[in-house]
N, C-alpha and C. Protein backbone atom coordinates (compact mmCIF):
# COMPACT_ATOMS: atom_id res chain seq x y z
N UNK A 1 137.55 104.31 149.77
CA UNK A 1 137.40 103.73 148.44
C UNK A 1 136.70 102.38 148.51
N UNK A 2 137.44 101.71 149.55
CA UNK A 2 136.34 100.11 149.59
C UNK A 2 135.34 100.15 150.03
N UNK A 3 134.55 101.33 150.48
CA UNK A 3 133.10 101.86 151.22
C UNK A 3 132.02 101.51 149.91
N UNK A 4 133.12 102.47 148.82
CA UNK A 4 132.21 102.71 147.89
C UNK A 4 131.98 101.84 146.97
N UNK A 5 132.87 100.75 146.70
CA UNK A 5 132.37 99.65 145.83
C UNK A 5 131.20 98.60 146.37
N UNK A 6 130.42 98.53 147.13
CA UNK A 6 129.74 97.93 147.77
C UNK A 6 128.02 98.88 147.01
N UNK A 7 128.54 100.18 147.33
CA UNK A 7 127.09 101.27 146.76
C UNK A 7 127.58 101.10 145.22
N UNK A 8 128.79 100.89 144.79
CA UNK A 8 128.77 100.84 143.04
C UNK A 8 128.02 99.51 142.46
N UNK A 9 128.17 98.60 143.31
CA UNK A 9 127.98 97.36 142.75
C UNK A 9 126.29 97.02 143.09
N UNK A 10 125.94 97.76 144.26
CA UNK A 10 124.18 97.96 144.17
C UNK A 10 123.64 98.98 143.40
N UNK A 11 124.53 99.82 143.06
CA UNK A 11 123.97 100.56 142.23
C UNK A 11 123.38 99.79 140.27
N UNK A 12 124.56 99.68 140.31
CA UNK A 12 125.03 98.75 138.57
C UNK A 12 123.70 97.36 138.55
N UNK A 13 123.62 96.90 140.22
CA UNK A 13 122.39 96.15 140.13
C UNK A 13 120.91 96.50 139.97
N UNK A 14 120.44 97.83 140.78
CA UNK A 14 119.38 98.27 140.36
C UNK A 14 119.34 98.72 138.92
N UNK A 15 120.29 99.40 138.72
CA UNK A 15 119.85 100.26 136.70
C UNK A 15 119.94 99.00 136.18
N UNK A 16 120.44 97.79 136.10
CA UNK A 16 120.41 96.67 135.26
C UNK A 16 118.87 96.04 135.64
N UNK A 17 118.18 96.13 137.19
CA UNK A 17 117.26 95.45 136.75
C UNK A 17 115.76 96.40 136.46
N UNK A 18 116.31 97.78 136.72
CA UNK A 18 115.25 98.42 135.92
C UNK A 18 115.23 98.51 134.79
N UNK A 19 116.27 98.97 134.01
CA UNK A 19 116.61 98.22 132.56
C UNK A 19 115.54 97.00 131.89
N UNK A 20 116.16 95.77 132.99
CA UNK A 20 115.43 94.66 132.40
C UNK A 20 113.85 94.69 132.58
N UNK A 21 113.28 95.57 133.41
CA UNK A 21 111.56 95.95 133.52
C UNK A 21 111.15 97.02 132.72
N UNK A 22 112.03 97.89 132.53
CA UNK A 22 111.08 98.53 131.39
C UNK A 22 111.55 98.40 130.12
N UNK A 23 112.72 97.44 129.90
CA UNK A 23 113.10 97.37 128.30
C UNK A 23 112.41 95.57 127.96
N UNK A 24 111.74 95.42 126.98
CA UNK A 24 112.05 93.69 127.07
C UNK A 24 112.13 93.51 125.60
N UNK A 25 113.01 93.84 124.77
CA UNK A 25 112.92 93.27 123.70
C UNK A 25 111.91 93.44 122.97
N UNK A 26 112.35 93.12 121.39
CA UNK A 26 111.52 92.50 120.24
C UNK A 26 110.67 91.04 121.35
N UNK A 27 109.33 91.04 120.95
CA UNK A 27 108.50 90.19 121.15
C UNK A 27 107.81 89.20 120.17
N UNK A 28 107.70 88.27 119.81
CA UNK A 28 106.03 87.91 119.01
C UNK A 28 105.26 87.73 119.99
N UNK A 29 104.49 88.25 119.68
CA UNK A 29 102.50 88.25 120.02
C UNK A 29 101.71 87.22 119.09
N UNK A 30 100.64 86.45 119.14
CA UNK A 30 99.98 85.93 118.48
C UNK A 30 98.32 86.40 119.11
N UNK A 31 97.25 86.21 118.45
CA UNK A 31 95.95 86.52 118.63
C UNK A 31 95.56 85.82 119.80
N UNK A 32 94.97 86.33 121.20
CA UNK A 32 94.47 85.35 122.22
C UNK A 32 92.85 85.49 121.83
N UNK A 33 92.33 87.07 121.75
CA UNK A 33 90.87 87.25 121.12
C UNK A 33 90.85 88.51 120.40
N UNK A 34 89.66 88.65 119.80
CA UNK A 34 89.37 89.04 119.11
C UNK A 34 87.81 89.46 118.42
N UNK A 35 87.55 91.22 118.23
CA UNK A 35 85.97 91.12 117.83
C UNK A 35 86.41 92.00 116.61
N UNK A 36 86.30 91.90 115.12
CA UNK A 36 86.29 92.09 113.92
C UNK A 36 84.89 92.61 113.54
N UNK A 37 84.54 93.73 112.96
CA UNK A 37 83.27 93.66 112.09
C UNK A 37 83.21 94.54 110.83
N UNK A 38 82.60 93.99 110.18
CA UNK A 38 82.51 94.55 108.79
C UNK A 38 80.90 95.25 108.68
N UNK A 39 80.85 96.32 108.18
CA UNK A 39 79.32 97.14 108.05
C UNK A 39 79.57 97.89 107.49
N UNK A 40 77.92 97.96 106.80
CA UNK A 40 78.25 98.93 105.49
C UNK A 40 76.61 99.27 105.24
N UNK A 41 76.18 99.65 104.08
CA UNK A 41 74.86 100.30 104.00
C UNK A 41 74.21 99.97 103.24
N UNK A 42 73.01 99.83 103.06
CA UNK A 42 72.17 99.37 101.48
C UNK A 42 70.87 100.30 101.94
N UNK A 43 70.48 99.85 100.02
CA UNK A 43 69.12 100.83 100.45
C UNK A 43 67.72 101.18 100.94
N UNK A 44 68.05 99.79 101.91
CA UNK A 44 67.18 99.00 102.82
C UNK A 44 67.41 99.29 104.21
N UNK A 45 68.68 99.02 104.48
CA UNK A 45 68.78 98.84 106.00
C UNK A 45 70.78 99.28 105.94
N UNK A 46 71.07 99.33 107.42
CA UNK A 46 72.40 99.40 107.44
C UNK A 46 73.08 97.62 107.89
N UNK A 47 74.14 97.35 107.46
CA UNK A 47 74.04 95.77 107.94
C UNK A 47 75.78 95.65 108.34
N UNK A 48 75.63 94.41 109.04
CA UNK A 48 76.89 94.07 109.97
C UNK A 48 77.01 93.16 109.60
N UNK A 49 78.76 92.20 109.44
CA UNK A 49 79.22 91.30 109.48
C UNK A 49 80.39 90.86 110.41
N UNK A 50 80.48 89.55 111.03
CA UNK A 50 81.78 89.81 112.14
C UNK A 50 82.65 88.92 111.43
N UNK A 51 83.83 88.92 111.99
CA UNK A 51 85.15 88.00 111.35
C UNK A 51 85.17 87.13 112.27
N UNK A 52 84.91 85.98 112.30
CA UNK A 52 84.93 84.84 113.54
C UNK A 52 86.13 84.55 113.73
N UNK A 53 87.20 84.48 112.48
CA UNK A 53 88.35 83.52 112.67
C UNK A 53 89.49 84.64 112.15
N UNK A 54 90.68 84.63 113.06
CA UNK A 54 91.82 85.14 112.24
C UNK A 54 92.97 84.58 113.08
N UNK A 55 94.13 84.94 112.37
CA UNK A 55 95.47 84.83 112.57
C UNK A 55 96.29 86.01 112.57
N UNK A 56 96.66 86.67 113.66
CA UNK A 56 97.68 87.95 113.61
C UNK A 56 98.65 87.35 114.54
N UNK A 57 100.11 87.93 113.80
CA UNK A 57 101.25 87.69 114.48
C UNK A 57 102.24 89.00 114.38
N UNK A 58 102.23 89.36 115.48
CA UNK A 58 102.90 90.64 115.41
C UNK A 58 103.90 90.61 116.25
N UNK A 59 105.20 91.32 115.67
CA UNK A 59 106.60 91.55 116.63
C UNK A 59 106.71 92.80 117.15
N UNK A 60 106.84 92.98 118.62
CA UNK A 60 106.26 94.67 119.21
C UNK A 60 107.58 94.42 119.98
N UNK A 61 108.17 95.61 120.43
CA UNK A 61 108.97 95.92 121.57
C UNK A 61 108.25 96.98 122.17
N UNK A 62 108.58 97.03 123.59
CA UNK A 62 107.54 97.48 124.62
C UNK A 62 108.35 98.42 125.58
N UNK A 63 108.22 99.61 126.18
CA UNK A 63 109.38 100.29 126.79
C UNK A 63 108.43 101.25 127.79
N UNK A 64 108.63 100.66 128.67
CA UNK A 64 107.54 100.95 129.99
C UNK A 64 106.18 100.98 129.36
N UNK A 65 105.51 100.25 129.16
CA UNK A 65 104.08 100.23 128.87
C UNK A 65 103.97 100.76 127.25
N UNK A 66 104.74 101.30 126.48
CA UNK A 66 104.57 101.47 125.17
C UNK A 66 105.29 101.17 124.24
N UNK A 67 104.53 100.90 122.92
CA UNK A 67 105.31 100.08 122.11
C UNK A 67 105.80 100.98 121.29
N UNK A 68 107.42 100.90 121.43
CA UNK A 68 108.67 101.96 120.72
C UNK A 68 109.12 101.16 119.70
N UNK A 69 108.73 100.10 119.37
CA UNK A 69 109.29 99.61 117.61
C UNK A 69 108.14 98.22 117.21
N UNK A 70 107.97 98.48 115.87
CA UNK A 70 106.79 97.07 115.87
C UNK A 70 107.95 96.79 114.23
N UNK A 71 108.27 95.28 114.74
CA UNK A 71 108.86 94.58 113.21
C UNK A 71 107.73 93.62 112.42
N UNK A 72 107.66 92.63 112.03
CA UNK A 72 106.83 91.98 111.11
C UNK A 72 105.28 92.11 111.63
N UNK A 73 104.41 92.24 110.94
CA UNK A 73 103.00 92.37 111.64
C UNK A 73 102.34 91.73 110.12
N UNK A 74 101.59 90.17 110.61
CA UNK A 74 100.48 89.64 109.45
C UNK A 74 99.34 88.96 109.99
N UNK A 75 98.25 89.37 109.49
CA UNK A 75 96.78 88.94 110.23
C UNK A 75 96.69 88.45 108.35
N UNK A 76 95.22 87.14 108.86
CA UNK A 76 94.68 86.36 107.56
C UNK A 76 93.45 86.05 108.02
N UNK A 77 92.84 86.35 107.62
CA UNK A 77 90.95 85.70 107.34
C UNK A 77 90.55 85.00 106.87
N UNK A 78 89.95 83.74 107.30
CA UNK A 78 89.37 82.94 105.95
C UNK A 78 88.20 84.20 105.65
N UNK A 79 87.74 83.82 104.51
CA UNK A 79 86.49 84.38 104.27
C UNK A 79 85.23 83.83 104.47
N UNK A 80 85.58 82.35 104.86
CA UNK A 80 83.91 81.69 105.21
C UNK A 80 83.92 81.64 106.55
N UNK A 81 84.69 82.52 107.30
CA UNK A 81 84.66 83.00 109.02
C UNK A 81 83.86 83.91 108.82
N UNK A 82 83.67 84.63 107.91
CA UNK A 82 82.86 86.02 108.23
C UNK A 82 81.03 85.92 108.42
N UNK A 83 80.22 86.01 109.22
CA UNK A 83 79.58 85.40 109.37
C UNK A 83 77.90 87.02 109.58
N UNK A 84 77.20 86.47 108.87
CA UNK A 84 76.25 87.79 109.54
C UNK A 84 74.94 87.33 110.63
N UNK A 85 74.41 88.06 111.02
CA UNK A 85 73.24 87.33 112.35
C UNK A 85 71.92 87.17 111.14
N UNK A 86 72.06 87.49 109.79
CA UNK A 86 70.84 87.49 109.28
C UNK A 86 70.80 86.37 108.36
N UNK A 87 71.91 85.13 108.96
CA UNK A 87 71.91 83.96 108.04
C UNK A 87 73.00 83.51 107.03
N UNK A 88 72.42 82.31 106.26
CA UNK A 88 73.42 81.87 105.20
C UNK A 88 73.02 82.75 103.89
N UNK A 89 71.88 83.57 103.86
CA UNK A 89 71.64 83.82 102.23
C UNK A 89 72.77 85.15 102.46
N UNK A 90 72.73 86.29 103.81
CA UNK A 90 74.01 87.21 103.30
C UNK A 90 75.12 86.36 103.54
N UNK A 91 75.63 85.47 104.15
CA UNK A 91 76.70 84.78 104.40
C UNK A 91 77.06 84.43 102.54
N UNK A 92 76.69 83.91 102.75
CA UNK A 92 76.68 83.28 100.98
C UNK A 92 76.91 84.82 99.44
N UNK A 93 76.47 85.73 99.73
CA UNK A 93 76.54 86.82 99.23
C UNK A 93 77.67 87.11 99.76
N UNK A 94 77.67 87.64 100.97
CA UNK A 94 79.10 88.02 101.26
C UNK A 94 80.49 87.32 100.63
N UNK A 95 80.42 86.06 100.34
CA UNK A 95 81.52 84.54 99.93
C UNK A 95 81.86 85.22 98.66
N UNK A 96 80.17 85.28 97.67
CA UNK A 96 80.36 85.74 96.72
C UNK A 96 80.90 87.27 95.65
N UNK A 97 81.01 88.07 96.50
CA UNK A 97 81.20 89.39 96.68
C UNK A 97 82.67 89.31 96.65
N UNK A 98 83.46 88.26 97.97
CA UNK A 98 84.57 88.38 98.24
C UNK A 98 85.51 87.65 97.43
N UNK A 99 84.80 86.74 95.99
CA UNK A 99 85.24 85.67 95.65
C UNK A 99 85.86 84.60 96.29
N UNK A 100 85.19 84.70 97.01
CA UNK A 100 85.72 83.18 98.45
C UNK A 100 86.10 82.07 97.62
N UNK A 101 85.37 81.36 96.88
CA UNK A 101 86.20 80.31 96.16
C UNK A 101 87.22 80.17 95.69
N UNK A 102 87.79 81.21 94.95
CA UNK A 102 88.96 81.57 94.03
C UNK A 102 90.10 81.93 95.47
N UNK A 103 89.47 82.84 96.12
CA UNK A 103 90.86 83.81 97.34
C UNK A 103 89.90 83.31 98.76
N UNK A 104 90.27 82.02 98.70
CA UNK A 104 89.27 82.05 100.60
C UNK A 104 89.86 82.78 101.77
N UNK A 105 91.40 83.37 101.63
CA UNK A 105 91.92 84.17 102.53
C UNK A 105 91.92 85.65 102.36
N UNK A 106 91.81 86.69 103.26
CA UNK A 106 91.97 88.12 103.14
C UNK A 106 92.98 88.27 104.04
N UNK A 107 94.55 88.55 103.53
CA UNK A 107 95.67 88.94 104.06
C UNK A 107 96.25 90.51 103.87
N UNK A 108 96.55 90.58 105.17
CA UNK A 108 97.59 91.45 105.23
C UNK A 108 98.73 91.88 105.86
N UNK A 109 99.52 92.91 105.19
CA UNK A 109 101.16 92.75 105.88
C UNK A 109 101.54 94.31 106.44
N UNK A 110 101.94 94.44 107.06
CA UNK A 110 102.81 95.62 107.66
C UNK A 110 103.61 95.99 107.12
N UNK A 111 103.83 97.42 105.91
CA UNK A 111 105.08 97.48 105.30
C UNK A 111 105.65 98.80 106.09
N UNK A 112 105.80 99.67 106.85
CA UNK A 112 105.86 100.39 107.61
C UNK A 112 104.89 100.98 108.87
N UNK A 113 105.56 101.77 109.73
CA UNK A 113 104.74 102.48 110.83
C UNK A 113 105.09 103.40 111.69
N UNK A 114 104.87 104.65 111.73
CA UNK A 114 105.20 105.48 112.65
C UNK A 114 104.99 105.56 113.76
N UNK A 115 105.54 105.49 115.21
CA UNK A 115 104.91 105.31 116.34
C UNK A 115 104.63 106.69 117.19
N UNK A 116 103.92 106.95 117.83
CA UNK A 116 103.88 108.31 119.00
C UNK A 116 102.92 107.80 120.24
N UNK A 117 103.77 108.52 121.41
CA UNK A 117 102.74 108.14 122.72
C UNK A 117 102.07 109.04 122.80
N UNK A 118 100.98 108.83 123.43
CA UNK A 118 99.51 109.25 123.47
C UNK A 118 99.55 109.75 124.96
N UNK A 119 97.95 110.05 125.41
CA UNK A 119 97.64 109.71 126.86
C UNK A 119 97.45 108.61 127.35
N UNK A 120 97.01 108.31 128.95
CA UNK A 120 96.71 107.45 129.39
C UNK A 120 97.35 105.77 128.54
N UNK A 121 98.89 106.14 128.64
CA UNK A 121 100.03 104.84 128.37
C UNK A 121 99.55 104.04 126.96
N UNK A 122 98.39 104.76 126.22
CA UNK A 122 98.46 104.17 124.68
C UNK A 122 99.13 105.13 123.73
N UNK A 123 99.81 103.74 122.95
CA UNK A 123 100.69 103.84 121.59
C UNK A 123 99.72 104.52 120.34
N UNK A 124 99.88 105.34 119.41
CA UNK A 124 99.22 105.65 118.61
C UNK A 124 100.22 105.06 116.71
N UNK A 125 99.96 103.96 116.56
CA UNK A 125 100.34 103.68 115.18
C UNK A 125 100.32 104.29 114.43
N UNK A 126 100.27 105.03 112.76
CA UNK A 126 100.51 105.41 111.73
C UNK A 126 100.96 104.38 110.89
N UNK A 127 100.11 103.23 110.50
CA UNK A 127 100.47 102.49 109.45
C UNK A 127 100.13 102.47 108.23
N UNK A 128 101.23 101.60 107.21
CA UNK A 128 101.14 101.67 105.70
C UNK A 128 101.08 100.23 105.54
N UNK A 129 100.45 99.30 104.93
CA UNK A 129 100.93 98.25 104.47
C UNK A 129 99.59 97.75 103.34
N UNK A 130 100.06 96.32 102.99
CA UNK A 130 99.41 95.79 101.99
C UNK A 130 98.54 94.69 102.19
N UNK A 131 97.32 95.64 101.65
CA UNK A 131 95.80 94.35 102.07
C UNK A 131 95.22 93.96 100.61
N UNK A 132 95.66 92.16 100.90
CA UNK A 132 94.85 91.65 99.70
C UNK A 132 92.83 91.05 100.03
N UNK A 133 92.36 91.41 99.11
CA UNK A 133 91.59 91.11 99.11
C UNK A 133 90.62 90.64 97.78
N UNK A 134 90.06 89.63 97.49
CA UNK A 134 89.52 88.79 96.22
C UNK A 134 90.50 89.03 95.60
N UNK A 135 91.97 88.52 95.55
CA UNK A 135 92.73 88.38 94.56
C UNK A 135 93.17 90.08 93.95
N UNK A 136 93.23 90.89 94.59
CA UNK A 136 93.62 92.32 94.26
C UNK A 136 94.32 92.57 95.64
N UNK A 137 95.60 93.22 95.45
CA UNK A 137 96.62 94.07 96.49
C UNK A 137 96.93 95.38 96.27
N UNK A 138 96.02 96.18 97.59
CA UNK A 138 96.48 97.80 97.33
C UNK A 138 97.04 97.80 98.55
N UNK A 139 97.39 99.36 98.57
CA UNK A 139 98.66 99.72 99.63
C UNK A 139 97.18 100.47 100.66
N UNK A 140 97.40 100.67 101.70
CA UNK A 140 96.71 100.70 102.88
C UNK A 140 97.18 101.62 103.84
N UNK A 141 95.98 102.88 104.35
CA UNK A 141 97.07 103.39 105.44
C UNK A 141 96.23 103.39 106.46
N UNK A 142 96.41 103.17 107.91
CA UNK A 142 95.65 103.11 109.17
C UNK A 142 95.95 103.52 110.02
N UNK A 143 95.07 104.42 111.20
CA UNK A 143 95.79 104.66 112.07
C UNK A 143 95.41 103.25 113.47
N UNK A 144 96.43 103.04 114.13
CA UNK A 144 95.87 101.79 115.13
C UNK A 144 96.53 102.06 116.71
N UNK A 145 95.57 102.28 117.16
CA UNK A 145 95.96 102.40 118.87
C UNK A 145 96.55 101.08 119.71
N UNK A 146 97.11 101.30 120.83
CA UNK A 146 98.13 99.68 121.32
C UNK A 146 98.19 100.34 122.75
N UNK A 147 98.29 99.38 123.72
CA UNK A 147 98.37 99.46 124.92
C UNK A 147 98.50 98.32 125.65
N UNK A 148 99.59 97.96 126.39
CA UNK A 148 100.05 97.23 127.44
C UNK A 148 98.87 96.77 128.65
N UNK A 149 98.31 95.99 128.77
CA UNK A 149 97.20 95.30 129.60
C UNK A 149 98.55 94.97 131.04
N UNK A 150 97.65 95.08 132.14
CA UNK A 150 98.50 94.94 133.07
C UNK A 150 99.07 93.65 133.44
N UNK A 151 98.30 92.39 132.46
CA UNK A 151 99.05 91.08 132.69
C UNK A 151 100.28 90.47 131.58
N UNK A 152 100.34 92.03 130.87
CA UNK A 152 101.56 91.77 129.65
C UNK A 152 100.74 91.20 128.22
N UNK A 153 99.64 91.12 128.28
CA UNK A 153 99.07 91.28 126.92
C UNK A 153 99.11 92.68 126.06
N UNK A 154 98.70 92.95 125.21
CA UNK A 154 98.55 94.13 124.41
C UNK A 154 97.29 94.20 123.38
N UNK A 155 96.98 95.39 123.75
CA UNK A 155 95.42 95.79 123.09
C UNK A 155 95.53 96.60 121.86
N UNK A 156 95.08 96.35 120.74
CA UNK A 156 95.34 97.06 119.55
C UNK A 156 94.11 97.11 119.01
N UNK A 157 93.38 98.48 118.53
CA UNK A 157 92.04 98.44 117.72
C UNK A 157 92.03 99.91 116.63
N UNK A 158 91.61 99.93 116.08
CA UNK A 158 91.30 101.02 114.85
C UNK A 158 90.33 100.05 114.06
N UNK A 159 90.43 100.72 112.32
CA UNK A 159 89.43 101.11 111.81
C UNK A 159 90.11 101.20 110.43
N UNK A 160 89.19 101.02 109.62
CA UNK A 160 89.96 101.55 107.85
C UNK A 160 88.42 101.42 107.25
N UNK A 161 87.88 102.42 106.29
CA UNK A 161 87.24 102.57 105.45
C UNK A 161 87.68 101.56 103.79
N UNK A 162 87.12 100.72 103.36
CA UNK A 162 87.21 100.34 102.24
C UNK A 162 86.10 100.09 101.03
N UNK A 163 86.29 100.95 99.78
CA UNK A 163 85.51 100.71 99.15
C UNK A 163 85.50 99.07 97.99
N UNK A 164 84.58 98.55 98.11
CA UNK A 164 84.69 97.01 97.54
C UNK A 164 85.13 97.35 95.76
N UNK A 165 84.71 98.29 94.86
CA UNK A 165 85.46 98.03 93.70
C UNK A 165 86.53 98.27 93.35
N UNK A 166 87.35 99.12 94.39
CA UNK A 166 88.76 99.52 94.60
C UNK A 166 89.57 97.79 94.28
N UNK A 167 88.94 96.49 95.28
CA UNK A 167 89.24 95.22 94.91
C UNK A 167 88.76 94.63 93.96
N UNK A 168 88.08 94.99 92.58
CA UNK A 168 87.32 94.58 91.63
C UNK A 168 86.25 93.62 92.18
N UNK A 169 84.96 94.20 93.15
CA UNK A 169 84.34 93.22 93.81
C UNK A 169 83.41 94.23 93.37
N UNK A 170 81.99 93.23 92.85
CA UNK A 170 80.51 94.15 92.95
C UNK A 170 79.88 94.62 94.39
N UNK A 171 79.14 95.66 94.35
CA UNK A 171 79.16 95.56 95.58
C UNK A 171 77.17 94.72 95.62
N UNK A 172 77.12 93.40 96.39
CA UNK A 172 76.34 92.46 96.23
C UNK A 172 74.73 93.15 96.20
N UNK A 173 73.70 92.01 96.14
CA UNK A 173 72.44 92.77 95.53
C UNK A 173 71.61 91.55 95.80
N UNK A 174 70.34 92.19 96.25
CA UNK A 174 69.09 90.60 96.96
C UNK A 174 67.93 91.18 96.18
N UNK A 175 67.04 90.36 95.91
CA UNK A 175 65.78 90.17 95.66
C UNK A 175 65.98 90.86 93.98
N UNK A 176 66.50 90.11 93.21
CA UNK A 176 66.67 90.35 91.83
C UNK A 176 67.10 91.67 92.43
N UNK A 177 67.94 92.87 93.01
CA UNK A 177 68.63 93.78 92.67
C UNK A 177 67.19 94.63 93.02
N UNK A 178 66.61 94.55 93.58
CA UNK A 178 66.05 95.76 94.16
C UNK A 178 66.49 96.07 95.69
N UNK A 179 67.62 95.21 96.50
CA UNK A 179 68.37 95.70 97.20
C UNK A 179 69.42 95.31 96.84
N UNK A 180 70.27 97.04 97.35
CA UNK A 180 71.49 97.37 96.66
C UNK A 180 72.47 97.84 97.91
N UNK A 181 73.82 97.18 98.45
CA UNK A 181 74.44 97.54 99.38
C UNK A 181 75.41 98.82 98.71
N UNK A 182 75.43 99.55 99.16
CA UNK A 182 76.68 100.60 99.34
C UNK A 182 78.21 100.32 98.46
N UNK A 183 79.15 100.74 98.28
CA UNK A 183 80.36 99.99 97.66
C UNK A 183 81.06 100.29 99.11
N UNK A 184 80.84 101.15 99.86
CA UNK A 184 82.01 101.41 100.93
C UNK A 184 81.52 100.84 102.30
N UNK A 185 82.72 99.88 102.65
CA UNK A 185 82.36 99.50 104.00
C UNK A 185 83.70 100.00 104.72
N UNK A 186 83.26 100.23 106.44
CA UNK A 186 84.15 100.16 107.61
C UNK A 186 84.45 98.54 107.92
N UNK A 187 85.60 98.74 108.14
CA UNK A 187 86.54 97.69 109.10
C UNK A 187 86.87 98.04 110.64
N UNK A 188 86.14 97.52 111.30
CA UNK A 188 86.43 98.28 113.03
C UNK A 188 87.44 96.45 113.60
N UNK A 189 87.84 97.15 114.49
CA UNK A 189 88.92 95.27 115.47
C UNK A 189 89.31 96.38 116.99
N UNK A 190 89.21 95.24 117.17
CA UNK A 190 89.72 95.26 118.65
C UNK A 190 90.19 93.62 118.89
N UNK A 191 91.81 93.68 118.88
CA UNK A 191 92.30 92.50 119.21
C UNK A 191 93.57 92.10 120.75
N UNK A 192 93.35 91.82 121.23
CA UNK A 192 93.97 91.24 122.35
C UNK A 192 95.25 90.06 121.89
N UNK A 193 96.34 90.73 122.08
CA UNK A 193 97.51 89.90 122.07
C UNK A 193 97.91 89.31 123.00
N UNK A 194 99.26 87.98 122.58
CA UNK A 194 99.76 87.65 123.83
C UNK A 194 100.97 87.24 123.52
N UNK A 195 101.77 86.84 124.29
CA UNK A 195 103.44 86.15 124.04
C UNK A 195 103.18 84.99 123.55
């Protein structure tokens, strides 16, 4: 009997510290980087915009390399971050489009999410939540991929289709309105978290 408390008590030590390696808790994450772009179509050309600046703060729990519960999740944009390579005149259109003066931020919140593991150790999201944009809030659904980086960061990227009058926004117009952008743009990210 006293043989065996010696293998009980190494035992109770390994499952506690594998435990503590593949379980770690609720986390916050905050943004380390980040590439955002906005593109959409006119009847000229197809055109790109990137998001220079944001703020995401997300609470993930992590369970061997995948994330098995996500609690609060909020990213914010200014809108005069968004920036295009073809200058201040779409920069300035874009402001105006987004009503940047009135709403200089584009927020959003996490109001639910379904999780499932994937291949190759990525998380596959199913989210719902609420994206404001120029002063209008609709409900939102996305799907968003997540994966554990081997230095304990986490990689999250997807995609959402949005059409601009869904937010009561025109969709903008150059040279007196003989170019005309599209109403529907993609949202693509790829963001890199950290503790």
């Amino acid at each position: 009997m006293n043989k065996l408390l010696p293998i009980a008590k190494v035992s109770v030590l390994a499952l506690t510290l594998a435990l503590t390696v593949s379980w770690m808790g609720v986390v916050k994450f905050t943004n380390k980087a980040h590439q955002m772009t906005i593109s959409g179509t006119s009847n000229l050309h197809d055109w790109s915009t990137n998001v220079e600046q944001i703020q995401l703060q997300a609470e993930m729990e992590l369970v061997n390399g995948f994330v098995s519960s996500v609690g609060t999740v909020a990213l914010s944009a200014r809108v005069e971050s968004i920036k295009s390579d073809k200058g201040t005149v779409m920069d300035n259109k874009t402001k105006e489009a987004l009503k940047g003066d009135k709403h200089p931020v584009i927020n959003y919140r996490l109001k639910q999410v379904a999780i499932s593991e994937q291949k190759n150790n990525i998380s596959l999201l199913k989210t719902e939540g609420s994206l404001s944009i120029a002063g209008v809030t609709k409900q939102v659904k996305m799907d968003v991929y997540a994966r554990q980086l081997p230095n304990g960061d986490v990689e999250v990227w997807g995609g959402n289709d949005i059409k601009m009058s869904d937010y009561g926004m025109k969709a903008p117009t150059a040279l007196m309105g003989t170019i005309r952008t599209g109403d529907a743009v993609k949202v693509t990210f790829s963001v890199i978290l950290k503790k």
